[in-house]
C-alpha atoms as a PDB file:
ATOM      1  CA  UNK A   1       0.000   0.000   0.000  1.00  0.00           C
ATOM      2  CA  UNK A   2       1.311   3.797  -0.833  1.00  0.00           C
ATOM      3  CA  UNK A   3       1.768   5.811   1.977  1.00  0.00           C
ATOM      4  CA  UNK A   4       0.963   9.012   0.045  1.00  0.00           C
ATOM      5  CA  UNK A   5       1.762  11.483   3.255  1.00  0.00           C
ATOM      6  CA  UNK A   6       4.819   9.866   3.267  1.00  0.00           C
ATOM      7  CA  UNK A   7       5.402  10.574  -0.663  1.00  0.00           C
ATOM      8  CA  UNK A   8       4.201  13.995  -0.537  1.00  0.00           C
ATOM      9  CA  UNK A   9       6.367  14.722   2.651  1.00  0.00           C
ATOM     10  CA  UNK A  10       9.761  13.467   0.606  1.00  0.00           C
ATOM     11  CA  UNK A  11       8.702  15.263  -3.029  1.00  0.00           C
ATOM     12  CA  UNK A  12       8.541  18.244  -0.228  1.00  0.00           C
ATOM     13  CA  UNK A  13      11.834  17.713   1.141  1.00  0.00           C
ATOM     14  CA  UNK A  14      13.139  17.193  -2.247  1.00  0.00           C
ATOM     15  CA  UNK A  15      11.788  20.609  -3.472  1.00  0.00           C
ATOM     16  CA  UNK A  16      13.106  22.433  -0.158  1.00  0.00           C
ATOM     17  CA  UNK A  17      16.898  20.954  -1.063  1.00  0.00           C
ATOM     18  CA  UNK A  18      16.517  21.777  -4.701  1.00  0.00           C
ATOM     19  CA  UNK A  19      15.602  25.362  -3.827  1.00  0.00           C
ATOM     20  CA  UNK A  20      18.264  25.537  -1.631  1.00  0.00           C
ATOM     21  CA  UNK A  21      21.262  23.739  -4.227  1.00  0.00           C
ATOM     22  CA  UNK A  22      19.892  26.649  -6.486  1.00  0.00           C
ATOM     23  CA  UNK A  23      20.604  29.442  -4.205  1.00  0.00           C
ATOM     24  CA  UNK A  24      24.300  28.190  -3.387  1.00  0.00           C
ATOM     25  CA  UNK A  25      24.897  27.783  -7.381  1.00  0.00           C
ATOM     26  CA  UNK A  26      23.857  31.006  -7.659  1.00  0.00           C
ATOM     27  CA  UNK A  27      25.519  32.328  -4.500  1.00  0.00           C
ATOM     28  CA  UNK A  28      28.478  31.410  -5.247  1.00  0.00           C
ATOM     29  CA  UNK A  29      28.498  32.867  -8.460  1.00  0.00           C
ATOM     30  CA  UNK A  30      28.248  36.201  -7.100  1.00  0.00           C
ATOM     31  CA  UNK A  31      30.693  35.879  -4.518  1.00  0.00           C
ATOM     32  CA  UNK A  32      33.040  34.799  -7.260  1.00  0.00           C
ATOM     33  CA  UNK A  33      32.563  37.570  -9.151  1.00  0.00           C
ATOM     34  CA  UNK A  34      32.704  40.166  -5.959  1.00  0.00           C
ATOM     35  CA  UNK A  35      35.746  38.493  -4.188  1.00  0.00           C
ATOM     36  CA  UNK A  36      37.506  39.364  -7.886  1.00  0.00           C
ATOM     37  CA  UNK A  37      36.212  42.980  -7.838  1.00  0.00           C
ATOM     38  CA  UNK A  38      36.462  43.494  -4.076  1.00  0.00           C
ATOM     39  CA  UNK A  39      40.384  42.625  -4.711  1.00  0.00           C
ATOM     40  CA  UNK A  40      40.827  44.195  -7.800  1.00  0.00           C
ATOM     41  CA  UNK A  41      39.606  47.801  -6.357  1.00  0.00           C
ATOM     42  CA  UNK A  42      41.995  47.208  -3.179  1.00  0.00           C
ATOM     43  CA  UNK A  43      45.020  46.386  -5.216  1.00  0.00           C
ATOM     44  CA  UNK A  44      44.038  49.698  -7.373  1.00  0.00           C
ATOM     45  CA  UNK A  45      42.913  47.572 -10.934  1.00  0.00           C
ATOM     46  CA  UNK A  46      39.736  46.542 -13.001  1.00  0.00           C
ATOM     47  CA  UNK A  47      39.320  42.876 -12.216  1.00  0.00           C
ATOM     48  CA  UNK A  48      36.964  40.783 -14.745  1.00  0.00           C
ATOM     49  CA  UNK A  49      35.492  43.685 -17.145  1.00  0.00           C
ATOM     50  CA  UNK A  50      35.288  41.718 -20.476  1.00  0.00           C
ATOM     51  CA  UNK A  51      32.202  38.822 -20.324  1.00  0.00           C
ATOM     52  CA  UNK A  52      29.184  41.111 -19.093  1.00  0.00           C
ATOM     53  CA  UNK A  53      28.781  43.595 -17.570  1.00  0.00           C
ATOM     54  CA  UNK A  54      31.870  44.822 -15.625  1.00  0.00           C
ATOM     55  CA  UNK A  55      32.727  40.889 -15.814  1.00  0.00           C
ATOM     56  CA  UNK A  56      29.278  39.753 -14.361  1.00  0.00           C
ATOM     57  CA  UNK A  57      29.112  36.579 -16.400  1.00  0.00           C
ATOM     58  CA  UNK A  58      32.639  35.904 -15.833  1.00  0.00           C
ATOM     59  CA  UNK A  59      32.141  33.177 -13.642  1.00  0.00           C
ATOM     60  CA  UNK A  60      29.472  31.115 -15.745  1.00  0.00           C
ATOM     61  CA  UNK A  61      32.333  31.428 -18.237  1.00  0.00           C
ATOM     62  CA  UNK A  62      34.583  29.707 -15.637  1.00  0.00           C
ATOM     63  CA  UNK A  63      31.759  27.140 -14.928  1.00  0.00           C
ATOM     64  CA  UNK A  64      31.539  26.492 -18.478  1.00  0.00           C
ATOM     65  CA  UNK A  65      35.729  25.656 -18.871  1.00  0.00           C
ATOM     66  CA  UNK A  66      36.005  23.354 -15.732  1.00  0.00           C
ATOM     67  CA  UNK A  67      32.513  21.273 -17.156  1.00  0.00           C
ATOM     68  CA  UNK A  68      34.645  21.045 -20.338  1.00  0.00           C
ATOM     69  CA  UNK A  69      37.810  20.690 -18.459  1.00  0.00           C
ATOM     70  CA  UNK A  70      39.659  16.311 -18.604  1.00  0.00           C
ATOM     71  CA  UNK A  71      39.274  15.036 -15.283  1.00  0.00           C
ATOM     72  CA  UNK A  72      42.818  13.607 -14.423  1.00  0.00           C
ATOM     73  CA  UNK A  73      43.294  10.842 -12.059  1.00  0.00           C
ATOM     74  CA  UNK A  74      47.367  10.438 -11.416  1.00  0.00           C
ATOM     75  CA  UNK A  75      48.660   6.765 -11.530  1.00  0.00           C
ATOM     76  CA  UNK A  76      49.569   7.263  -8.147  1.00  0.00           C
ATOM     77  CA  UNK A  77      45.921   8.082  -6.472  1.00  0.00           C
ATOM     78  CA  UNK A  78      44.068   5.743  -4.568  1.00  0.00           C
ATOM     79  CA  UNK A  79      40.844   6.268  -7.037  1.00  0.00           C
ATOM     80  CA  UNK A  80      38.158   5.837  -4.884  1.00  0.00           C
ATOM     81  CA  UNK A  81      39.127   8.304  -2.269  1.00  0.00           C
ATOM     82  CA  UNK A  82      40.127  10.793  -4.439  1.00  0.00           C
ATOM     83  CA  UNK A  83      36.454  10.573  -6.559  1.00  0.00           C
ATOM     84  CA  UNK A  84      34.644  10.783  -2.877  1.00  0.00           C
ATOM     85  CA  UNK A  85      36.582  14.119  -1.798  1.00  0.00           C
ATOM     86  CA  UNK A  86      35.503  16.598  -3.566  1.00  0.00           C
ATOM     87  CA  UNK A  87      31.774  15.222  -2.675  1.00  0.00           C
ATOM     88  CA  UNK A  88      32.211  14.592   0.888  1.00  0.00           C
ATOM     89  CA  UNK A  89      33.722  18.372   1.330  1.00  0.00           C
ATOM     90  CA  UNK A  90      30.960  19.772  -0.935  1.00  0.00           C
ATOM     91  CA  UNK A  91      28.167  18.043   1.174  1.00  0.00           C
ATOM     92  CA  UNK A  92      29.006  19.104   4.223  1.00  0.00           C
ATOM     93  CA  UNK A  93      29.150  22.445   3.337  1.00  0.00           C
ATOM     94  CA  UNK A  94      25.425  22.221   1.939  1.00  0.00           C
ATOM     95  CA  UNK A  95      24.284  20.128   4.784  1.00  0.00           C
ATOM     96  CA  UNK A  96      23.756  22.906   7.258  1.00  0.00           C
ATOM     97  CA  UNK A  97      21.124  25.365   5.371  1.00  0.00           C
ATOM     98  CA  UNK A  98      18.785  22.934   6.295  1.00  0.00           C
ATOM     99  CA  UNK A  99      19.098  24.856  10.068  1.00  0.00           C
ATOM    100  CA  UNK A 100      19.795  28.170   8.927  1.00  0.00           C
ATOM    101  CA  UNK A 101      16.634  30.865   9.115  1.00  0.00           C
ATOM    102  CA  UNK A 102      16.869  32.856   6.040  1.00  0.00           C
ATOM    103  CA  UNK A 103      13.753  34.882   7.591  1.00  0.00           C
ATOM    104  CA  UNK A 104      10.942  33.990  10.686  1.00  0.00           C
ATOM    105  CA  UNK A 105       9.326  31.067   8.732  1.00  0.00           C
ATOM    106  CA  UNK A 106      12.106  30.746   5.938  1.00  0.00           C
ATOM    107  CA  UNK A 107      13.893  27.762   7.511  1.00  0.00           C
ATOM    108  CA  UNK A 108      14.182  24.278   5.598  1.00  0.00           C
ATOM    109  CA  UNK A 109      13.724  22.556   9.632  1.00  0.00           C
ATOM    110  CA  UNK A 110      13.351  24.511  12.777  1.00  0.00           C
ATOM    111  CA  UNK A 111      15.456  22.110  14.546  1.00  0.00           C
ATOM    112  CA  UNK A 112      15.691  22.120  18.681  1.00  0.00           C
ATOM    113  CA  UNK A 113      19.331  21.579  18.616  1.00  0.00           C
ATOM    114  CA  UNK A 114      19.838  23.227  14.798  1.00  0.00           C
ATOM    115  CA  UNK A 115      23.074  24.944  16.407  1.00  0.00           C
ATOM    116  CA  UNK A 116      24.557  21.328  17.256  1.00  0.00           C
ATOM    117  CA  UNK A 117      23.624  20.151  14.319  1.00  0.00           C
ATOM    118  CA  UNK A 118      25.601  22.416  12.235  1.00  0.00           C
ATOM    119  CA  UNK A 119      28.499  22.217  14.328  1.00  0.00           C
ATOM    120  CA  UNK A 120      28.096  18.824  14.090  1.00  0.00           C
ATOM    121  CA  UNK A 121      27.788  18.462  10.238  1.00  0.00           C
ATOM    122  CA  UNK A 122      30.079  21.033   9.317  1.00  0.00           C
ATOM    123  CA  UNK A 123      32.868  19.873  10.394  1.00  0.00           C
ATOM    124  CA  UNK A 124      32.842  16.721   8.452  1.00  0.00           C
ATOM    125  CA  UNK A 125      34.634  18.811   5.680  1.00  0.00           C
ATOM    126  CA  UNK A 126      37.452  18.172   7.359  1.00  0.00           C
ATOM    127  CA  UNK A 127      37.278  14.383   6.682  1.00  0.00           C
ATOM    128  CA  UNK A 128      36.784  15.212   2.664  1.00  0.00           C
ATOM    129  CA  UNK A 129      40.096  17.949   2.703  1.00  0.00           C
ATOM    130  CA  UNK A 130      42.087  15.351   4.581  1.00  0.00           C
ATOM    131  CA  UNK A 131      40.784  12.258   2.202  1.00  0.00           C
ATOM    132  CA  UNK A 132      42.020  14.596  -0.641  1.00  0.00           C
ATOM    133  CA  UNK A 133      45.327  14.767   0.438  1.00  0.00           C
ATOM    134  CA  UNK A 134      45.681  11.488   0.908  1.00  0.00           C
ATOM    135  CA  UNK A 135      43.881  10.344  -2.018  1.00  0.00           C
ATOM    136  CA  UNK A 136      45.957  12.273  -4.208  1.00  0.00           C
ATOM    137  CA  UNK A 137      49.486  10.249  -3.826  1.00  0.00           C
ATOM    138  CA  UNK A 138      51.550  13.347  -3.513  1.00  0.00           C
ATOM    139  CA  UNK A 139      53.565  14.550  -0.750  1.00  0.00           C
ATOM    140  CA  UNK A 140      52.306  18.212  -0.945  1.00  0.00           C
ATOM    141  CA  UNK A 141      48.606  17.360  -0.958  1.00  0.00           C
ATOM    142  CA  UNK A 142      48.953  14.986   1.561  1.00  0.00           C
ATOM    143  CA  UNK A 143      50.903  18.673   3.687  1.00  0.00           C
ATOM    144  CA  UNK A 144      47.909  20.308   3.226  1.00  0.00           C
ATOM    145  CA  UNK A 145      45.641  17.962   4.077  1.00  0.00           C
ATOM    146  CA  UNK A 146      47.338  17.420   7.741  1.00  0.00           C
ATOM    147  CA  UNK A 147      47.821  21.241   7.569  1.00  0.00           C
ATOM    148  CA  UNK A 148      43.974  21.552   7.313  1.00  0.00           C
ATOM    149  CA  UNK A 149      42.977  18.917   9.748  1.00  0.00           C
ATOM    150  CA  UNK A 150      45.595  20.596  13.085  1.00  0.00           C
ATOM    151  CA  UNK A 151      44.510  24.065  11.529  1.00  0.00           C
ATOM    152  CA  UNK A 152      40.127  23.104  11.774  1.00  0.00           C
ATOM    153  CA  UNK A 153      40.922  20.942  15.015  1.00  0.00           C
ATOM    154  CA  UNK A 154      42.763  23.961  16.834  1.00  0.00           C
ATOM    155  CA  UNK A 155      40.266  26.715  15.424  1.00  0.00           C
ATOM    156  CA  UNK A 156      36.794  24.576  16.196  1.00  0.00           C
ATOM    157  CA  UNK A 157      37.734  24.721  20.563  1.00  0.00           C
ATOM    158  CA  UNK A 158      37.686  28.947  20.266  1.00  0.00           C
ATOM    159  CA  UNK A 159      34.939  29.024  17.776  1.00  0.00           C
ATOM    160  CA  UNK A 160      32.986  26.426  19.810  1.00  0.00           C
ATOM    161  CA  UNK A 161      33.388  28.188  23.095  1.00  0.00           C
ATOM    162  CA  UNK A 162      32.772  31.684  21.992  1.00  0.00           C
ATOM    163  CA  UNK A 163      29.090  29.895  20.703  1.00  0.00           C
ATOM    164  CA  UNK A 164      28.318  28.711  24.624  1.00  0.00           C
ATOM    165  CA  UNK A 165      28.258  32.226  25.447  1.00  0.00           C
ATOM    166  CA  UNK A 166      25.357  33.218  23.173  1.00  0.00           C
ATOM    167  CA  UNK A 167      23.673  29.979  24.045  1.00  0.00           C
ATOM    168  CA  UNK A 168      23.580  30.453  27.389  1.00  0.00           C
ATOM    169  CA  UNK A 169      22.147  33.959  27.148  1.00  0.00           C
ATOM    170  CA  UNK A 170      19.395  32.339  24.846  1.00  0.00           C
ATOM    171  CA  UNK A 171      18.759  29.289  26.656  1.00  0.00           C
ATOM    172  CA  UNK A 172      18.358  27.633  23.460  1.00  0.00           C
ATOM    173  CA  UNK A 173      20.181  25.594  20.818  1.00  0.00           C
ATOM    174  CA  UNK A 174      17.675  26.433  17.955  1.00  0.00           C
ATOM    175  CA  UNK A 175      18.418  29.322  16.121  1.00  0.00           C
ATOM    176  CA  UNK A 176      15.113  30.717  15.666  1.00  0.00           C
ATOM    177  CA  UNK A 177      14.532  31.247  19.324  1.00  0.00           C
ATOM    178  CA  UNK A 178      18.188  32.679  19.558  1.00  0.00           C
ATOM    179  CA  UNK A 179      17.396  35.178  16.940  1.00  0.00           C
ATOM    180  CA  UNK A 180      13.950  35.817  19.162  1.00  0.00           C
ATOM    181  CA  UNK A 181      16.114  36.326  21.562  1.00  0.00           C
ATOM    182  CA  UNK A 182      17.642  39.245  20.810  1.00  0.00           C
ATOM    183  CA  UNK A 183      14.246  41.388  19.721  1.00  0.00           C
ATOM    184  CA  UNK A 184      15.283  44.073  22.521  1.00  0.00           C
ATOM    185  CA  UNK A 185      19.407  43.893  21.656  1.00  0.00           C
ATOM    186  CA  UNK A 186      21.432  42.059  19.550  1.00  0.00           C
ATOM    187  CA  UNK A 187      24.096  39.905  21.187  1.00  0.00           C
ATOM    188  CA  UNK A 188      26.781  41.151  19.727  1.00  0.00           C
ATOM    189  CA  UNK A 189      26.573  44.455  22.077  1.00  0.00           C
ATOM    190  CA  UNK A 190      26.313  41.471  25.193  1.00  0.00           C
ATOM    191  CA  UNK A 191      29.548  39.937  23.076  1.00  0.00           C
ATOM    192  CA  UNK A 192      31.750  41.538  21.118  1.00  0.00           C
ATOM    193  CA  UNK A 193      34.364  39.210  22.201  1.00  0.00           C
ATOM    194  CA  UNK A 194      33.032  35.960  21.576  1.00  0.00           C
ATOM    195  CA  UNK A 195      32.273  37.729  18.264  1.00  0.00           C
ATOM    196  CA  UNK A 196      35.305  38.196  17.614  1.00  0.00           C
ATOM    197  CA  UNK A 197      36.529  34.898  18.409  1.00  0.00           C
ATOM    198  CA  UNK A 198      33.849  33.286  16.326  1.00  0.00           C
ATOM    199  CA  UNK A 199      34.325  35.378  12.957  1.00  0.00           C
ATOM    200  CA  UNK A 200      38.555  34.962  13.285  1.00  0.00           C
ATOM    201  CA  UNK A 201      38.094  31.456  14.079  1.00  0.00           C
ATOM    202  CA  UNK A 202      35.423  31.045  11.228  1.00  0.00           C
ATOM    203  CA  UNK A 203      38.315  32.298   8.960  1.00  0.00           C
ATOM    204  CA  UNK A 204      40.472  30.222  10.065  1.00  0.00           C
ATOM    205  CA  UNK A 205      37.788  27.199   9.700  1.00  0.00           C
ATOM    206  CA  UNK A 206      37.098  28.066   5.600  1.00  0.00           C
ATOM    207  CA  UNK A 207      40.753  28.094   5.079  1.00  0.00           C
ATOM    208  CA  UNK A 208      41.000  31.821   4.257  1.00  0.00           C
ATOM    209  CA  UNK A 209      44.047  34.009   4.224  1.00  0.00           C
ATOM    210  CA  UNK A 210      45.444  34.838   6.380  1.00  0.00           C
ATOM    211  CA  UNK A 211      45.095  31.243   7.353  1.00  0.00           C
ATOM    212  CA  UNK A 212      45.210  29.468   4.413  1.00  0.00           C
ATOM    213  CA  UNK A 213      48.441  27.625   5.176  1.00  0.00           C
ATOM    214  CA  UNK A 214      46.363  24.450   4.242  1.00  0.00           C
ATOM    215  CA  UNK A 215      46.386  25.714   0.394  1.00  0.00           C
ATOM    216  CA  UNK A 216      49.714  27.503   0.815  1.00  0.00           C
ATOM    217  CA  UNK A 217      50.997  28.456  -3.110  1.00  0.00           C
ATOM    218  CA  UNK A 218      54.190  29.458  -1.908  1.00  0.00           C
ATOM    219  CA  UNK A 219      55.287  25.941  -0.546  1.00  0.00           C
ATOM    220  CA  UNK A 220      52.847  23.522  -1.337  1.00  0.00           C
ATOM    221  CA  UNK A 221      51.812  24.554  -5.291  1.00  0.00           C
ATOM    222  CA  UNK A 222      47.824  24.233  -4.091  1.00  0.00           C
ATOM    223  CA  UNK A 223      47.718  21.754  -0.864  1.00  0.00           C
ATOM    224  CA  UNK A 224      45.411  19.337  -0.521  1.00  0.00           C
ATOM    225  CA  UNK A 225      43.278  19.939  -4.196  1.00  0.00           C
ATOM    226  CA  UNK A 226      46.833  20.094  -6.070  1.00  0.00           C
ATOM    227  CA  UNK A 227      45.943  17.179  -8.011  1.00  0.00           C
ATOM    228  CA  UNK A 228      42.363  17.868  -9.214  1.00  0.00           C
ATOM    229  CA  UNK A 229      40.907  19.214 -11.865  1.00  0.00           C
ATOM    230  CA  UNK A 230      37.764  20.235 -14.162  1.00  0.00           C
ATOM    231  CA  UNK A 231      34.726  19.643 -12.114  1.00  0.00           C
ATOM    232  CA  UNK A 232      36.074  18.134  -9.234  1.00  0.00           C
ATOM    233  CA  UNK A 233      38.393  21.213  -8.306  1.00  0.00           C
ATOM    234  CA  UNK A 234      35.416  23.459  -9.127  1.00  0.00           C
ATOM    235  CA  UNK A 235      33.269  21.271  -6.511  1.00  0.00           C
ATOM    236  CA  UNK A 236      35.906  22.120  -3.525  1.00  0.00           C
ATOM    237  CA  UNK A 237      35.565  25.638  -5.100  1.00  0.00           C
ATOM    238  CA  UNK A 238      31.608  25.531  -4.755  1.00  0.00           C
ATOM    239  CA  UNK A 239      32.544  24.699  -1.239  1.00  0.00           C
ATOM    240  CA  UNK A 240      35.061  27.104   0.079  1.00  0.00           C
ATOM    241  CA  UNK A 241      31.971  29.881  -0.791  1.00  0.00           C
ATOM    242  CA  UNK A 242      29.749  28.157   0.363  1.00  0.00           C
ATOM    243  CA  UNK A 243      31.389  27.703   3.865  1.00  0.00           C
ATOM    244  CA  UNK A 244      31.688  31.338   3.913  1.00  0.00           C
ATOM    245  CA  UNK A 245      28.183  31.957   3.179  1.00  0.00           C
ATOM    246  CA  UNK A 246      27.649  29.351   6.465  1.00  0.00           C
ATOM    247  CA  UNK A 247      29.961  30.819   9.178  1.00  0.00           C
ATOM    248  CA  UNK A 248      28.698  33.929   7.870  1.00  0.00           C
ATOM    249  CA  UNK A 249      24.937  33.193   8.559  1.00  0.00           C
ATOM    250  CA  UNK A 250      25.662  31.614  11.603  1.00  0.00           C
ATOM    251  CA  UNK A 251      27.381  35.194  12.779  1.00  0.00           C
ATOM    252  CA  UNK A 252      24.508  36.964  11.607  1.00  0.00           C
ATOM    253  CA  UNK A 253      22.176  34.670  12.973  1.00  0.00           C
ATOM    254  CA  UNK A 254      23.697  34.353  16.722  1.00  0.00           C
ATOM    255  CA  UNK A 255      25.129  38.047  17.278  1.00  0.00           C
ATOM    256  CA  UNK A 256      23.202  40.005  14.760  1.00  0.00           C
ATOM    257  CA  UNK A 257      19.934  39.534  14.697  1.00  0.00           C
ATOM    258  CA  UNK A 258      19.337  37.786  12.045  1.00  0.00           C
ATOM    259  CA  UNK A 259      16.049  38.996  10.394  1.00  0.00           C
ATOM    260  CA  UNK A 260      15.429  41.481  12.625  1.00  0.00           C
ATOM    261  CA  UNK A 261      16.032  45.109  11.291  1.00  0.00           C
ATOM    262  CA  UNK A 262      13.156  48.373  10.417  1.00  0.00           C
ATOM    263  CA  UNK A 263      11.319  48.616   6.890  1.00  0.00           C
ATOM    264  CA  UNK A 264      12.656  45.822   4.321  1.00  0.00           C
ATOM    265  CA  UNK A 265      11.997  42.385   4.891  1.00  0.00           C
ATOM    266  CA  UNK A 266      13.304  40.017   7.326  1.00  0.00           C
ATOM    267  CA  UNK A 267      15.059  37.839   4.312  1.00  0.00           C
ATOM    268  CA  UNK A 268      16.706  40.774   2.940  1.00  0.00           C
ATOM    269  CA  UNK A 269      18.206  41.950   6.453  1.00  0.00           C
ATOM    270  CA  UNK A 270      19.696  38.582   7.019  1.00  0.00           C
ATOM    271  CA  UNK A 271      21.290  38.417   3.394  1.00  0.00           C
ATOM    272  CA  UNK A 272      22.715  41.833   4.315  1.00  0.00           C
ATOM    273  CA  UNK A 273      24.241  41.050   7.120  1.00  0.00           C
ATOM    274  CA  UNK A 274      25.725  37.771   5.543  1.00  0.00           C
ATOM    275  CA  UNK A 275      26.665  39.216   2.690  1.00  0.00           C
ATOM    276  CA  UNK A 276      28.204  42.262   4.670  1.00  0.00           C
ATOM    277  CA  UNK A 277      30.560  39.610   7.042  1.00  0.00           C
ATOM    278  CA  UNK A 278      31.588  37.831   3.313  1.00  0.00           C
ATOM    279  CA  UNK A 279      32.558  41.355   2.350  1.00  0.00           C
ATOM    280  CA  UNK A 280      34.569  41.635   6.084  1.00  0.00           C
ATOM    281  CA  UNK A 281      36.347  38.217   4.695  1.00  0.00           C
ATOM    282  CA  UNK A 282      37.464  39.122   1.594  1.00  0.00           C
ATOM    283  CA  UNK A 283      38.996  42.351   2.474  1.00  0.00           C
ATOM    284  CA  UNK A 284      41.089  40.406   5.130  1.00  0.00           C
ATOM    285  CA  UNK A 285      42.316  38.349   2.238  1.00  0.00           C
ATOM    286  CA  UNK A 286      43.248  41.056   0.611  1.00  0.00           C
ATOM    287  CA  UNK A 287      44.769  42.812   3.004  1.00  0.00           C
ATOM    288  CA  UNK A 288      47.182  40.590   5.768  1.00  0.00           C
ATOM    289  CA  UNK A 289      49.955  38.241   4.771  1.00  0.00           C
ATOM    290  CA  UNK A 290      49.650  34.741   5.199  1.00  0.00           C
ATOM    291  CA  UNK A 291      50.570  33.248   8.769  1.00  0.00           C
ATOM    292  CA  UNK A 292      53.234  30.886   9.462  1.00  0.00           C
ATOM    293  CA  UNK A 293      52.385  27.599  10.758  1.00  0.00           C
ATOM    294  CA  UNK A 294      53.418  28.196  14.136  1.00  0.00           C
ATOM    295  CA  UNK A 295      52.195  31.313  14.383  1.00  0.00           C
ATOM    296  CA  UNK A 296      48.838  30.249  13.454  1.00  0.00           C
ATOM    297  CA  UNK A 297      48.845  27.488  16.306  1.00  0.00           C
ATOM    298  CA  UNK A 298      50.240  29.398  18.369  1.00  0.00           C
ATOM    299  CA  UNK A 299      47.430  32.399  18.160  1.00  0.00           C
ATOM    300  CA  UNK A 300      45.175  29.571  18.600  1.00  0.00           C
ATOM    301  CA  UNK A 301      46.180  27.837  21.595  1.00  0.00           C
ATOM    302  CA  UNK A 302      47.909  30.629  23.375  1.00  0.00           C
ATOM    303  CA  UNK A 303      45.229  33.891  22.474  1.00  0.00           C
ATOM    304  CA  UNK A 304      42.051  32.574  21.453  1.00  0.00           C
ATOM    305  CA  UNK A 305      41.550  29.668  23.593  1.00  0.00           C
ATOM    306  CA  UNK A 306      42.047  31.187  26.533  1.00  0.00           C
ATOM    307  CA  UNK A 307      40.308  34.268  25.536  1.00  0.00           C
ATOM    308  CA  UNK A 308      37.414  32.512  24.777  1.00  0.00           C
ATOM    309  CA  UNK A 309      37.442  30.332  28.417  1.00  0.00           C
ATOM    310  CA  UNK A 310      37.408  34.032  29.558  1.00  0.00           C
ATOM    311  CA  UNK A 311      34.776  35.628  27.987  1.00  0.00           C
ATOM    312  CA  UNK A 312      32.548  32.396  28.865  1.00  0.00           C
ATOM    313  CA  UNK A 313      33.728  32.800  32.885  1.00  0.00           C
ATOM    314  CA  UNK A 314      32.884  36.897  32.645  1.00  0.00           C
ATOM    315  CA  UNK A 315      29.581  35.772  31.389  1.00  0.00           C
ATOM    316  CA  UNK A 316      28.288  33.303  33.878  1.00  0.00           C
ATOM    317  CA  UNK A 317      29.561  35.488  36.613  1.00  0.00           C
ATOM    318  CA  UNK A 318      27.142  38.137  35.324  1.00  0.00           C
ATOM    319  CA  UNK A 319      24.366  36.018  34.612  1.00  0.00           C
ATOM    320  CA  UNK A 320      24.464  34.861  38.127  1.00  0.00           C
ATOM    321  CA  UNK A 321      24.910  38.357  39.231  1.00  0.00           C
ATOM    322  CA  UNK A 322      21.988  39.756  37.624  1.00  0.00           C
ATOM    323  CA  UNK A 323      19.215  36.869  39.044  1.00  0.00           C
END
């Protein structure tokens, strides 16, 4: 016998992820195209100006070469785990819109512990980056891979603890009743240093410069994805954008508001403010050197950790204070 709830449930859940593959694609496009302008205009040039307008459709163009592109598989790779990296690092960057409110009732699931569960399934990518390196069969990749996996390790403590802060001023895991939350302030006035610690570890977490030791041109040609190419190097392209569209939202999300904001709609403030942090991102790329190694563990371990244990300490002192 059909179980047609059941049927029109899934068709419904299909719909919601196919919606929401479509927004990424088209995301990331954009950010694409503005991470090349946004560096162009602080290094004092045009960037893309030839395909569209002032390059617009330079990035389908780019899409276009990499479907066209040979997909190269060195005798040296161990095949299977080099075909599942680019997948597994692609799908756990998609994995958590399904928790993130894009407005009050534009959520894929309203999940009770949504802010565990995109801890939790976001840092799987991890496990694709490293299977890259290893897949590949060549010394560098297999540098950046380990590089990436200390680097995400080290970063998730900080970025984790200055999250417990906000939580426990919520009382809530689920980010729509942490956005509630903050209807009379957001929590970034409360937090500004577990803010901090979030969005620096969050950079540090995507792999961006100045901590992107893990993809390091300068000593290890292109790290971990030095081997790939055509679709599967655009697929951990698709994902470093889309992780920044994530750590983003979740920023906007637990010390911004999210939707809330006067006169345009609640979906437009939170792309705003998302779209504002990417902005924040790129013109740290643009503008710091890359780290060394040890510096970059060291900042970690010795400044943001305790930091962080800090800012959490400060907290529940006032909390109990104030009852």
């Amino acid at each position: 016998m059909i179980d047609i709830p059941f049927i029109l449930n899934f068709l419904w859940m299909c719909a919601k992820a196919a919606g929401l593959l479509g927004f990424v694609s088209i995301s990331v496009m954009f950010l694409i195209w503005l991470e090349r302008k946004v560096s162009a205009h602080i290094q004092s040039r045009l960037g893309p100006m030839i395909v569209g307008w002032h390059g617009c459709f330079q990035t389908i163009a780019d899409t276009i070469k990499l479907l066209l592109k040979e997909n190269i598989v060195t005798k040296e790779a161990d095949k299977l785990t080099f075909w599942f990296a680019p997948l597994v690092v692609f799908v756990a960057s998609f994995l958590p819109f399904v928790a993130i409110p894009f407005g009050r009732n534009l959520i894929a699931r309203d999940l009770n512990l949504g802010l565990l569960y995109i801890l939790a399934v976001s840092s799987l990518g991890v496990i694709g980056i490293f299977m890259a390196g290893w897949g590949s069969g060549n010394k560098y990749s297999l540098l950046g891979g380990m590089r990436t996996a200390a680097q995400i390790i080290s970063y998730e403590i900080p970025l984790v603890l200055s999250i417990l802060t906000v939580v426990m001023m919520a009382g809530s895991l689920s980010m729509t009743k942490i956005i509630e939350a903050q209807k009379g302030m957001w929590f970034i006035v409360y937090q500004p240093i577990a803010f901090l610690v979030y969005f620096i570890s969050a950079i540090a977490e995507v792999n961006r410069a100045p901590f992107d030791i893990a993809e390091a041109e300068s000593e290890l040609v292109a790290g971990f994805h030095t081997e790939y190419s055509g679709m599967k190097f655009a697929m951990f392209f698709l994902a470093e954008y889309t992780n920044m569209f994530v750590v983003s939202a979740i920023a906007a999300a637990l010390f911004l508001g999210g939707w809330q904001g006067p006169f345009l709609p609640g979906a437009a403030w939170f792309l705003l403010k998302v779209y504002f942090l990417i902005f924040v991102m790129m013109w740290v790329r643009w503008t710091f050197p890359r780290l060394r190694v040890d510096q970059l563990m060291h900042f970690a371990w010795k400044f943001l950790l305790p930091l962080a244990f800090l800012n959490i300490l400060v907290t529940a002192l006032v909390m109990v204070i104030k009852r």
